[in-house]
C-alpha atoms as a PDB file:
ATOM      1  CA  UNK A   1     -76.426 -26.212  48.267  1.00  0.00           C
ATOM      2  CA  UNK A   2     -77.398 -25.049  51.508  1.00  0.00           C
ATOM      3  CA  UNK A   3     -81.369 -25.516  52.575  1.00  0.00           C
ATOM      4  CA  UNK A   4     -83.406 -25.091  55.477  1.00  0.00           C
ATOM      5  CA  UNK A   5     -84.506 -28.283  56.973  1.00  0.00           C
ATOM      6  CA  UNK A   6     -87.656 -27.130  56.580  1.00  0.00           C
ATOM      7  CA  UNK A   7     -87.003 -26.367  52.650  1.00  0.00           C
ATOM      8  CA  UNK A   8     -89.130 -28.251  50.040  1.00  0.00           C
ATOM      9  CA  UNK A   9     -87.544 -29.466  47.334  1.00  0.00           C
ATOM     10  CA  UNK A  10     -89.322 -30.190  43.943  1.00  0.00           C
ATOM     11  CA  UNK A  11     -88.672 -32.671  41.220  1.00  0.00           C
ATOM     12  CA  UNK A  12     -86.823 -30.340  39.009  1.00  0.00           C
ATOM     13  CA  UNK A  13     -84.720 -29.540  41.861  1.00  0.00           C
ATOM     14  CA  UNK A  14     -86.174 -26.247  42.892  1.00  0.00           C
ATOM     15  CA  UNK A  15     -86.498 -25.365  46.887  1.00  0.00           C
ATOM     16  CA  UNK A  16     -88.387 -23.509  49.067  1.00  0.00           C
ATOM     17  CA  UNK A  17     -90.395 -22.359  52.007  1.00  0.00           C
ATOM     18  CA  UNK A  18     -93.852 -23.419  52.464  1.00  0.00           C
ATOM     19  CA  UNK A  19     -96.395 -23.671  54.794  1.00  0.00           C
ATOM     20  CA  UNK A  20     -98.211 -26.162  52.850  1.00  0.00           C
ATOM     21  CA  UNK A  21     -97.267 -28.486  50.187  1.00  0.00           C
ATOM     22  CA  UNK A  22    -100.310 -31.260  47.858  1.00  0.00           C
ATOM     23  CA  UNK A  23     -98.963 -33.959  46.066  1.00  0.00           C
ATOM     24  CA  UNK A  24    -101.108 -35.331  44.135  1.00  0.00           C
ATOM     25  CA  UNK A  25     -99.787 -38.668  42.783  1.00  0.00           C
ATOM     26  CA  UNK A  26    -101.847 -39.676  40.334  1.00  0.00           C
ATOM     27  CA  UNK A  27    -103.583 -43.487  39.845  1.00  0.00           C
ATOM     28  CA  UNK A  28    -100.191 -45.408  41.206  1.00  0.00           C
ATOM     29  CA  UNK A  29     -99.149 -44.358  44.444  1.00  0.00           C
ATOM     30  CA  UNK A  30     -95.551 -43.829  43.728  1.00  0.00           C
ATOM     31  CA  UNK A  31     -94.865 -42.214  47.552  1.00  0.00           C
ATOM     32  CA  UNK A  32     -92.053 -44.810  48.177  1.00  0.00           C
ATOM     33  CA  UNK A  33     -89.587 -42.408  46.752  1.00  0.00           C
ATOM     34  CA  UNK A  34     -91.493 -38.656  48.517  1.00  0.00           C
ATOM     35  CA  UNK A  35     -92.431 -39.987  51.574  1.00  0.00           C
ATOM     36  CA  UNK A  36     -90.814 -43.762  52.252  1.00  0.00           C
ATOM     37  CA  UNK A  37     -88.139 -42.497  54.082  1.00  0.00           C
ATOM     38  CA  UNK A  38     -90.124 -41.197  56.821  1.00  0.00           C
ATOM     39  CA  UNK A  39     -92.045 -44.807  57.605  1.00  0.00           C
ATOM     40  CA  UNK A  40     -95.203 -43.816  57.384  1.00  0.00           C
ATOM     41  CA  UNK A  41     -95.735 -46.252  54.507  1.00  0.00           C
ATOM     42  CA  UNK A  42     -96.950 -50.363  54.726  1.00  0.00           C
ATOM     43  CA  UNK A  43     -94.732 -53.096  52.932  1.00  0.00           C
ATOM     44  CA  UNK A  44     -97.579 -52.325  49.966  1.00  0.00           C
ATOM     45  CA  UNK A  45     -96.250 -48.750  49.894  1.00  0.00           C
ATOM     46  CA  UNK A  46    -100.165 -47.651  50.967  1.00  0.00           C
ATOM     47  CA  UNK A  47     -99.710 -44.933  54.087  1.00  0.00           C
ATOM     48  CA  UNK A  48    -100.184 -46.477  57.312  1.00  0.00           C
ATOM     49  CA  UNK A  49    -102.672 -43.853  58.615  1.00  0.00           C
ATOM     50  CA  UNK A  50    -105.240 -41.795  56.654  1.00  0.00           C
ATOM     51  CA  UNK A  51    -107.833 -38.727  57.009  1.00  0.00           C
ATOM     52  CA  UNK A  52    -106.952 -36.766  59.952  1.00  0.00           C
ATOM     53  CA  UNK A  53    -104.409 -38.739  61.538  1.00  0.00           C
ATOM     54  CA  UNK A  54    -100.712 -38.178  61.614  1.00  0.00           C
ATOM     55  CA  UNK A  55     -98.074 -40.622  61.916  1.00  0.00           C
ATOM     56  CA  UNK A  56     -95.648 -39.867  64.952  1.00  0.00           C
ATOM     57  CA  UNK A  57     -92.808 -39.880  62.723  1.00  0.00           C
ATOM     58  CA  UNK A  58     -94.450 -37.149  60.311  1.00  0.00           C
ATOM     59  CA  UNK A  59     -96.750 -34.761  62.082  1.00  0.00           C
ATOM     60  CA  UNK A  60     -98.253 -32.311  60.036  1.00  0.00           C
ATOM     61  CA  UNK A  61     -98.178 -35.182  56.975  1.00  0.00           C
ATOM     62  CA  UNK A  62    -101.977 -36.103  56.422  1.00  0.00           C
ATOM     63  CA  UNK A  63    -103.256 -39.205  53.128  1.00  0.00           C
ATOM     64  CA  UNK A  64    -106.381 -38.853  51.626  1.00  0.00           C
ATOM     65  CA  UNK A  65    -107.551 -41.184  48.585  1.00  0.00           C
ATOM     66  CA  UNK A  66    -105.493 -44.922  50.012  1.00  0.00           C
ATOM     67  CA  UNK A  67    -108.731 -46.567  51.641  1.00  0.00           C
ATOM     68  CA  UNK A  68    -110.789 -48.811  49.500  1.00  0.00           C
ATOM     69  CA  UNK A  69    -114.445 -49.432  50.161  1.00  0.00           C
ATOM     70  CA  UNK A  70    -117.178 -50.475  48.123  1.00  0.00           C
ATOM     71  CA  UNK A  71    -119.349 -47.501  48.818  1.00  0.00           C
ATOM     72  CA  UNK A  72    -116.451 -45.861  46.564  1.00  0.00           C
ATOM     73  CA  UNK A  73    -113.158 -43.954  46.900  1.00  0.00           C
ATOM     74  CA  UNK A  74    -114.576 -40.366  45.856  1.00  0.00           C
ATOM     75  CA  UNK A  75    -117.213 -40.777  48.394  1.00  0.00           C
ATOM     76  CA  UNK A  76    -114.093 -41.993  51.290  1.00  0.00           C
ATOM     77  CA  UNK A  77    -112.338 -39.057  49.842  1.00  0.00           C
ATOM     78  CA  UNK A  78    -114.714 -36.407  50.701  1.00  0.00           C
ATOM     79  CA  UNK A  79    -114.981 -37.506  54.415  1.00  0.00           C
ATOM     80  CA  UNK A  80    -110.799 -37.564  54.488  1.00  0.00           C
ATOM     81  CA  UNK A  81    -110.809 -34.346  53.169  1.00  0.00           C
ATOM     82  CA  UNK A  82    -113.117 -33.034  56.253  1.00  0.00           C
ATOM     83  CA  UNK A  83    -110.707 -34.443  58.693  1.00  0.00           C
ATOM     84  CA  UNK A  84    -107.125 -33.401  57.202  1.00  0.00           C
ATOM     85  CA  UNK A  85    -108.956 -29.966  57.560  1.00  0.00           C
ATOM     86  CA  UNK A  86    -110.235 -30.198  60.908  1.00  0.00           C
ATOM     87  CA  UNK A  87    -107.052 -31.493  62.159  1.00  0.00           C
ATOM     88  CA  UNK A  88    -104.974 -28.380  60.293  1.00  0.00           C
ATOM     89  CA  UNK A  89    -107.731 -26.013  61.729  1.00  0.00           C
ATOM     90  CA  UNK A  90    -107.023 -27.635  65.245  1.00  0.00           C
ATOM     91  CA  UNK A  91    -102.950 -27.419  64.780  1.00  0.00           C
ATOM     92  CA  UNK A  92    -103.817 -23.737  63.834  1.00  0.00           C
ATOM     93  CA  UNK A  93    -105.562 -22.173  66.908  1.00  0.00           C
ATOM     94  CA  UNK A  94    -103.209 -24.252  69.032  1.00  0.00           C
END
Protein backbone atom coordinates (compact mmCIF):
# COMPACT_ATOMS: atom_id res chain seq x y z
CA UNK A 1 0.00 0.00 0.00
CA UNK A 2 1.37 3.21 -0.78
CA UNK A 3 1.18 6.12 2.16
CA UNK A 4 2.41 9.42 2.71
CA UNK A 5 5.07 9.59 5.26
CA UNK A 6 3.09 11.80 6.87
CA UNK A 7 -0.05 9.23 6.77
CA UNK A 8 -1.51 8.00 10.12
CA UNK A 9 -2.26 4.73 10.37
CA UNK A 10 -4.88 3.31 12.88
CA UNK A 11 -5.19 0.03 14.64
CA UNK A 12 -7.62 -1.45 12.27
CA UNK A 13 -5.34 -0.55 9.60
CA UNK A 14 -7.02 2.52 8.26
CA UNK A 15 -4.72 5.69 7.03
CA UNK A 16 -4.83 9.10 6.70
CA UNK A 17 -4.00 12.75 6.74
CA UNK A 18 -4.13 14.67 9.84
CA UNK A 19 -3.07 17.61 11.32
CA UNK A 20 -3.58 16.34 14.69
CA UNK A 21 -3.84 12.98 16.12
CA UNK A 22 -4.85 12.08 20.66
CA UNK A 23 -4.12 8.86 21.85
CA UNK A 24 -5.40 8.30 24.73
CA UNK A 25 -3.97 5.09 26.25
CA UNK A 26 -5.82 4.32 28.95
CA UNK A 27 -4.44 3.32 32.80
CA UNK A 28 -1.21 1.23 31.31
CA UNK A 29 0.86 3.15 29.15
CA UNK A 30 1.16 0.72 26.36
CA UNK A 31 3.22 3.50 23.96
CA UNK A 32 6.13 0.98 23.49
CA UNK A 33 4.43 -0.35 20.45
CA UNK A 34 2.87 3.68 18.98
CA UNK A 35 5.61 5.61 19.85
CA UNK A 36 8.89 3.31 21.00
CA UNK A 37 10.32 3.43 17.83
CA UNK A 38 10.92 7.00 17.81
CA UNK A 39 13.05 7.02 21.38
CA UNK A 40 11.30 9.27 23.07
CA UNK A 41 10.47 6.63 25.68
CA UNK A 42 12.72 5.63 29.20
CA UNK A 43 13.74 1.86 29.79
CA UNK A 44 10.20 2.06 32.00
CA UNK A 45 8.42 2.84 28.72
CA UNK A 46 7.31 6.44 30.59
CA UNK A 47 8.11 9.41 27.79
CA UNK A 48 11.26 11.06 28.42
CA UNK A 49 9.85 14.63 28.22
CA UNK A 50 6.36 15.90 29.16
CA UNK A 51 3.96 19.13 28.95
CA UNK A 52 5.22 21.38 26.37
CA UNK A 53 8.38 19.92 25.48
CA UNK A 54 9.27 17.96 22.42
CA UNK A 55 11.80 15.41 22.04
CA UNK A 56 14.34 16.22 19.12
CA UNK A 57 13.61 13.04 17.57
CA UNK A 58 9.68 13.76 17.51
CA UNK A 59 8.82 17.40 17.22
CA UNK A 60 5.37 18.14 17.15
CA UNK A 61 4.87 14.81 19.66
CA UNK A 62 3.81 16.36 23.13
CA UNK A 63 2.85 13.61 26.82
CA UNK A 64 0.54 14.72 29.18
CA UNK A 65 -0.67 12.42 32.22
CA UNK A 66 3.28 10.35 32.87
CA UNK A 67 4.43 12.63 35.92
CA UNK A 68 3.55 11.48 39.35
CA UNK A 69 3.25 13.87 42.25
CA UNK A 70 1.51 13.76 45.36
CA UNK A 71 -0.45 16.90 44.83
CA UNK A 72 -2.17 14.43 42.17
CA UNK A 73 -2.02 13.51 38.46
CA UNK A 74 -5.39 15.36 37.37
CA UNK A 75 -4.12 18.42 38.98
CA UNK A 76 -0.27 17.80 36.88
CA UNK A 77 -2.54 17.14 34.01
CA UNK A 78 -4.25 20.37 33.80
CA UNK A 79 -0.95 22.41 33.89
CA UNK A 80 0.47 19.87 30.89
CA UNK A 81 -2.44 20.51 29.09
CA UNK A 82 -1.69 24.51 29.21
CA UNK A 83 1.71 23.94 27.85
CA UNK A 84 1.13 21.27 24.91
CA UNK A 85 -1.25 24.20 23.90
CA UNK A 86 0.94 27.03 24.24
CA UNK A 87 3.65 25.28 22.51
CA UNK A 88 1.07 24.24 19.38
CA UNK A 89 -0.17 27.94 19.51
CA UNK A 90 3.61 29.02 19.27
CA UNK A 91 4.43 26.32 16.29
CA UNK A 92 1.25 27.94 14.72
CA UNK A 93 2.02 31.70 14.27
CA UNK A 94 5.57 30.66 13.46
Amino acid sequence: MNRPADAIVCGAGAAGLAAAAIAATGYRRGLEGLVGHLDVLDENGVPTVSGGRQHPSAPGLFFNGYRMDLSGQLRLMRFGARQIAGAVRRELAA
